[in-house]
PDB file of N, CA and C in Angstrom:
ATOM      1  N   UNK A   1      88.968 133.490 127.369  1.00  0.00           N
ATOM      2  CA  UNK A   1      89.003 132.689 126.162  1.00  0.00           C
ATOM      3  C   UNK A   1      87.855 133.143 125.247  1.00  0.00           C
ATOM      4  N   UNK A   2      88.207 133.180 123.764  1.00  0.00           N
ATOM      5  CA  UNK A   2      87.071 133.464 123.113  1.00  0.00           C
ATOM      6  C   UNK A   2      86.635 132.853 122.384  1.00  0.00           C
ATOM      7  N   UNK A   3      85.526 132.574 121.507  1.00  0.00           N
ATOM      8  CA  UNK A   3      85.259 132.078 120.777  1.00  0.00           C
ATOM      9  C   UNK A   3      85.984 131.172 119.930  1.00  0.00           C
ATOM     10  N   UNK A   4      87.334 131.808 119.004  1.00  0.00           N
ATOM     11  CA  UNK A   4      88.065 131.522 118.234  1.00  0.00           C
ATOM     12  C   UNK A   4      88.423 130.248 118.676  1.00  0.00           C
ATOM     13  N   UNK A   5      89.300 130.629 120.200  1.00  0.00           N
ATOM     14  CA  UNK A   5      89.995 129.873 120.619  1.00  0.00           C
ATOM     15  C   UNK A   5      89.169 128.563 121.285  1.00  0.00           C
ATOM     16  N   UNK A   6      87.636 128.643 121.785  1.00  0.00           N
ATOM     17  CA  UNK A   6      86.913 127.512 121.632  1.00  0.00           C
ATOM     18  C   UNK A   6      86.886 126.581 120.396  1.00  0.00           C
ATOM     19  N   UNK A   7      86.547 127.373 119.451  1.00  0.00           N
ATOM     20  CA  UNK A   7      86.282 126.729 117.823  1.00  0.00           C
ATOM     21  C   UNK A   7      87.810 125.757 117.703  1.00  0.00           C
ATOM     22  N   UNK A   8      89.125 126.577 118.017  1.00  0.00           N
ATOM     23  CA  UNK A   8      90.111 125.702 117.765  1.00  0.00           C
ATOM     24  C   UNK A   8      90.181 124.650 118.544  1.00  0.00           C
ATOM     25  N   UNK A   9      89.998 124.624 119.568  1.00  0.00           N
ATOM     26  CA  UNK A   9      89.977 123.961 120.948  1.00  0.00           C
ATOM     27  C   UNK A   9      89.508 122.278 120.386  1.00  0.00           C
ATOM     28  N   UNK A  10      87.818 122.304 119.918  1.00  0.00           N
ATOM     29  CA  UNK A  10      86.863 121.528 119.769  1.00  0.00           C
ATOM     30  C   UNK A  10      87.364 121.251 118.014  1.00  0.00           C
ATOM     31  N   UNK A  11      88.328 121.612 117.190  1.00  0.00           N
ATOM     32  CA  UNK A  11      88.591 121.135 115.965  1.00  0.00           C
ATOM     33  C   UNK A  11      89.779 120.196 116.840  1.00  0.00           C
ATOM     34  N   UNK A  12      90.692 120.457 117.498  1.00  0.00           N
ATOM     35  CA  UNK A  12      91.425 119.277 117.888  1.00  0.00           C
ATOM     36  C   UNK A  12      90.734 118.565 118.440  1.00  0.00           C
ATOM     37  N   UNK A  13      90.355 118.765 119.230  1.00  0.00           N
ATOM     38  CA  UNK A  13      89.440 117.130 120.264  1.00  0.00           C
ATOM     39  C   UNK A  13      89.125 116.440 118.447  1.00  0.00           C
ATOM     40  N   UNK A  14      88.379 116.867 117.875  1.00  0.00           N
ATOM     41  CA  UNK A  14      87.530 115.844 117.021  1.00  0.00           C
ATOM     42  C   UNK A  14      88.856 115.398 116.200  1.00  0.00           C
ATOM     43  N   UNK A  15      89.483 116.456 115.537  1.00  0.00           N
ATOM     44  CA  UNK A  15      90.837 115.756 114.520  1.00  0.00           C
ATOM     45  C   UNK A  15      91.175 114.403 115.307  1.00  0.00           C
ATOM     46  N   UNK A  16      91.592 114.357 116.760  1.00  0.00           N
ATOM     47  CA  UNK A  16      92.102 112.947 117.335  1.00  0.00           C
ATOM     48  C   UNK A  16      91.121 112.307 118.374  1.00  0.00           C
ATOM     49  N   UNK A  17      89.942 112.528 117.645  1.00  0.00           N
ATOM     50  CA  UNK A  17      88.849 111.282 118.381  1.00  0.00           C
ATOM     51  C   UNK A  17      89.115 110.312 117.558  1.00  0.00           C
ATOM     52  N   UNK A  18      88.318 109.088 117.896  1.00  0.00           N
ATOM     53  CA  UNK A  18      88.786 107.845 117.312  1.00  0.00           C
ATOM     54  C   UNK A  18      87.691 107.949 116.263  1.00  0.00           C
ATOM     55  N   UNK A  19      86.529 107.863 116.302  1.00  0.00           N
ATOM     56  CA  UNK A  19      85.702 108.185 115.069  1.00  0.00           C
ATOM     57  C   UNK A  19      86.038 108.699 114.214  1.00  0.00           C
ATOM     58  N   UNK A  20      86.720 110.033 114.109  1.00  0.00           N
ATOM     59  CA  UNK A  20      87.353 110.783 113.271  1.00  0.00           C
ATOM     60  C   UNK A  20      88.202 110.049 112.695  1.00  0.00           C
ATOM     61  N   UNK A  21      88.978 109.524 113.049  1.00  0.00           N
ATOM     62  CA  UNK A  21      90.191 108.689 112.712  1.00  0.00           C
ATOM     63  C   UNK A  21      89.569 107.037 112.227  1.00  0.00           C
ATOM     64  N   UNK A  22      88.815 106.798 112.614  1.00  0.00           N
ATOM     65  CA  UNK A  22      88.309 105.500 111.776  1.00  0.00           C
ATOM     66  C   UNK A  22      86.907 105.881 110.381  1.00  0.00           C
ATOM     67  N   UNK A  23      86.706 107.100 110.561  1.00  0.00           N
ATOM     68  CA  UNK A  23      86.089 107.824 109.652  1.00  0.00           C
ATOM     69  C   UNK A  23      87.375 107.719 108.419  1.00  0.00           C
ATOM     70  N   UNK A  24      88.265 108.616 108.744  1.00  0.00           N
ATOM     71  CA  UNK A  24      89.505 109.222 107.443  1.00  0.00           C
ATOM     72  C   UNK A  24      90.176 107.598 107.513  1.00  0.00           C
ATOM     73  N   UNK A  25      90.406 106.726 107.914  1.00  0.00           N
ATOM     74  CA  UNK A  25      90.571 105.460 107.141  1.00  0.00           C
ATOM     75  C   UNK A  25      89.688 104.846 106.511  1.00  0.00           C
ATOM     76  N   UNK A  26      88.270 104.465 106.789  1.00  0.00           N
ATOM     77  CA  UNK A  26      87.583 103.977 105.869  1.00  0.00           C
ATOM     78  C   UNK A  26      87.617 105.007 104.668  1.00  0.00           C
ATOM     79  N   UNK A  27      87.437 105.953 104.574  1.00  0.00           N
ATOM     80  CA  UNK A  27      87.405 107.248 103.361  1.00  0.00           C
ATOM     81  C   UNK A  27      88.691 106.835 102.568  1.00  0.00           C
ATOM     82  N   UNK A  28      89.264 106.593 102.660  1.00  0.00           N
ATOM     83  CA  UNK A  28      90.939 105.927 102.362  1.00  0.00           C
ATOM     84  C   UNK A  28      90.853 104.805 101.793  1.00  0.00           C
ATOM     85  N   UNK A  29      90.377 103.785 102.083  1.00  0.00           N
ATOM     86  CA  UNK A  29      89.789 102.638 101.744  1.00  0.00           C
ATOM     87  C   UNK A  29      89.191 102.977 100.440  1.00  0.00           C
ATOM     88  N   UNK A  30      88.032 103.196 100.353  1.00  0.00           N
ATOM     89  CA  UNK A  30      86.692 103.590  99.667  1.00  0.00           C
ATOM     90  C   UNK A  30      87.598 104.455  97.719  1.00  0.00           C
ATOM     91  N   UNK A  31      88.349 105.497  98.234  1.00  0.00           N
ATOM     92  CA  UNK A  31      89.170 106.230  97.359  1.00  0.00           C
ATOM     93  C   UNK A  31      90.564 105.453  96.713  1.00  0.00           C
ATOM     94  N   UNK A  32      90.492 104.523  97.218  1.00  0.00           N
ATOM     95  CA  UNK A  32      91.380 103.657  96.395  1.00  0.00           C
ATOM     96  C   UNK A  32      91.184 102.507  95.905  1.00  0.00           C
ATOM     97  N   UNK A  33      89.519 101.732  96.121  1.00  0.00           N
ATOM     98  CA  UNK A  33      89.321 101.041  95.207  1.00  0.00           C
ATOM     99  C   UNK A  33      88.255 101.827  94.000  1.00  0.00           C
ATOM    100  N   UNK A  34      88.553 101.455  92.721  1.00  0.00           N
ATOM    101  CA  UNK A  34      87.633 102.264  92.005  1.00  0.00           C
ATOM    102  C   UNK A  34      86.331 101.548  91.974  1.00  0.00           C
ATOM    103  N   UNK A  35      85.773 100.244  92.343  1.00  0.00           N
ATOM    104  CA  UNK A  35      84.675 100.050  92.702  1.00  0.00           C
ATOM    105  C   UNK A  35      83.679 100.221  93.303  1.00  0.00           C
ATOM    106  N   UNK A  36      84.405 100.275  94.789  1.00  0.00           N
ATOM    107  CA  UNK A  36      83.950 101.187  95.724  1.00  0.00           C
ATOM    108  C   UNK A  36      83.235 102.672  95.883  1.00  0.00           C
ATOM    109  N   UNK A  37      84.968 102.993  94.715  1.00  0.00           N
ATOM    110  CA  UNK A  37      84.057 104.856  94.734  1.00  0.00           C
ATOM    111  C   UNK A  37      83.376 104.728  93.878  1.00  0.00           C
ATOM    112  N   UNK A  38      83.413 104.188  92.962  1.00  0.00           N
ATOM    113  CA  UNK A  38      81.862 104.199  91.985  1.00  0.00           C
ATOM    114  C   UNK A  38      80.522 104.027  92.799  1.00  0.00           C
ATOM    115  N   UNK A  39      80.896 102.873  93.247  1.00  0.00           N
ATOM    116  CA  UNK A  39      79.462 102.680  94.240  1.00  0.00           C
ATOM    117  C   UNK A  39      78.751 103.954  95.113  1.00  0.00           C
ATOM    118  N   UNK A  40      79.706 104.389  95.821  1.00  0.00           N
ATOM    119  CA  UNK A  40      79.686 105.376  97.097  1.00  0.00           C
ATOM    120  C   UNK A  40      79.262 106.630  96.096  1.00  0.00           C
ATOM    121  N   UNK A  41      79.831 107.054  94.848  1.00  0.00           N
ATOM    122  CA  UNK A  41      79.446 108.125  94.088  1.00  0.00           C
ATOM    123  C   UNK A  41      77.835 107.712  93.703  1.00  0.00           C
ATOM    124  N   UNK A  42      78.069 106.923  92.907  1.00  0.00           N
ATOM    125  CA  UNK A  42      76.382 106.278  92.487  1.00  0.00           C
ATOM    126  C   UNK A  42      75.106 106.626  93.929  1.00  0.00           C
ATOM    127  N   UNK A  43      75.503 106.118  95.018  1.00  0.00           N
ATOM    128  CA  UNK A  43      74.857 106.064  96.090  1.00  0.00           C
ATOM    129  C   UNK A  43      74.556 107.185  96.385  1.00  0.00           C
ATOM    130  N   UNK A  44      75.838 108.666  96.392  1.00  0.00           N
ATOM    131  CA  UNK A  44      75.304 110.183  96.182  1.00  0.00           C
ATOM    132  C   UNK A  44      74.494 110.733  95.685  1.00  0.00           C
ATOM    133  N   UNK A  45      74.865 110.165  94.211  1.00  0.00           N
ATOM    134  CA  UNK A  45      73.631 110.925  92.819  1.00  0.00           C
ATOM    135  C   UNK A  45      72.375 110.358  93.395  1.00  0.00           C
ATOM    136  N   UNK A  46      72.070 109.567  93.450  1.00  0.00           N
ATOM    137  CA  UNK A  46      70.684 108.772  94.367  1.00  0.00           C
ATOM    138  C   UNK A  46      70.121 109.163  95.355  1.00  0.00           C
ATOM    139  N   UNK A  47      70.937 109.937  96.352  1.00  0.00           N
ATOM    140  CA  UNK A  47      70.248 110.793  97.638  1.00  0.00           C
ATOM    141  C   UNK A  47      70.152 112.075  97.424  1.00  0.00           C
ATOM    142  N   UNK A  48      71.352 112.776  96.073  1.00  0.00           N
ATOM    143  CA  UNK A  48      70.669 113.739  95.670  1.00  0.00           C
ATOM    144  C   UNK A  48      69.658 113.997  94.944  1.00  0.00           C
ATOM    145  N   UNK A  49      69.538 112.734  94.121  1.00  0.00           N
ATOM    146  CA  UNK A  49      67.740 112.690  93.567  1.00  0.00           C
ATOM    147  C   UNK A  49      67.073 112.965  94.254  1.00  0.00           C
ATOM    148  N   UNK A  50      66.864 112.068  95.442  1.00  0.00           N
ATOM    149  CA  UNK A  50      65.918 111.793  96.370  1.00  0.00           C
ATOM    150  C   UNK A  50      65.364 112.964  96.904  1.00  0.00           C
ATOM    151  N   UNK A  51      66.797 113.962  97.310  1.00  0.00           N
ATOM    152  CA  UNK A  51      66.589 115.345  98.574  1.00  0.00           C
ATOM    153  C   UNK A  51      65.884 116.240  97.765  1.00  0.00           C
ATOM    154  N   UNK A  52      66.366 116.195  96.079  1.00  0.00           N
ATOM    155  CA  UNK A  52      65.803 116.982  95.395  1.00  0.00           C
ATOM    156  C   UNK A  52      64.350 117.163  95.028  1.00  0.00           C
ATOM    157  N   UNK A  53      64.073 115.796  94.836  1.00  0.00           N
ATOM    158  CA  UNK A  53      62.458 115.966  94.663  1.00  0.00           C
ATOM    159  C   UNK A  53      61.609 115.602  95.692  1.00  0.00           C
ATOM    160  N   UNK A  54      62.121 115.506  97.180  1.00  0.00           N
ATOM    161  CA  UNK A  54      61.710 116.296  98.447  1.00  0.00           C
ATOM    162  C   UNK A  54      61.550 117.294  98.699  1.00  0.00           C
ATOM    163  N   UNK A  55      62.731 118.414  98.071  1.00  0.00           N
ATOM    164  CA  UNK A  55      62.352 119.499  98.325  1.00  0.00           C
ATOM    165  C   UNK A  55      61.100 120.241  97.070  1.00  0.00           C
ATOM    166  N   UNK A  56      61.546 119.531  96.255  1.00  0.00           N
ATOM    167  CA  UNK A  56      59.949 119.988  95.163  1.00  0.00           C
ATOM    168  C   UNK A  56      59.147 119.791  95.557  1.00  0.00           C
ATOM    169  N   UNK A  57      58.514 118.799  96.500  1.00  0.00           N
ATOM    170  CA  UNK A  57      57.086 118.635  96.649  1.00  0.00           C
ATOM    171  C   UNK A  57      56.879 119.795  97.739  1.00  0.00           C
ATOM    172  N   UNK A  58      57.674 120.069  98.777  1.00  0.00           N
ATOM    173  CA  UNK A  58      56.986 121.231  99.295  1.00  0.00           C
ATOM    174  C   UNK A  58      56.559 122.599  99.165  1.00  0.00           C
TER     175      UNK A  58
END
């Protein structure tokens, strides 16, 4: 077995773990109220502030 066929191996296990799958429903959720994704977008721009002028100070 090689590599490849590990890499594919370990993309199925996760596609039908349950995390995965209660991950891509909440994401589902979130993308169909537009409140929500506003929020969840807003909440992005905000941690990309954040990472950004983390990485400036070093």
């Amino acid at each position: 077995m090689n590599v490849y066929d590990k890499v594919h191996e370990l993309a199925n296990v996760l596609k039908d773990c349950d995390e995965v799958k209660k991950f891509r429903e909440a994401s589902k959720k979130i993308e169909t109220n537009d409140k929500n994704k506003k929020m969840l977008d807003d909440f992005r721009k905000i941690q990309f502030q954040a990472y950004s002028e983390q990485i400036e100070k070093r």
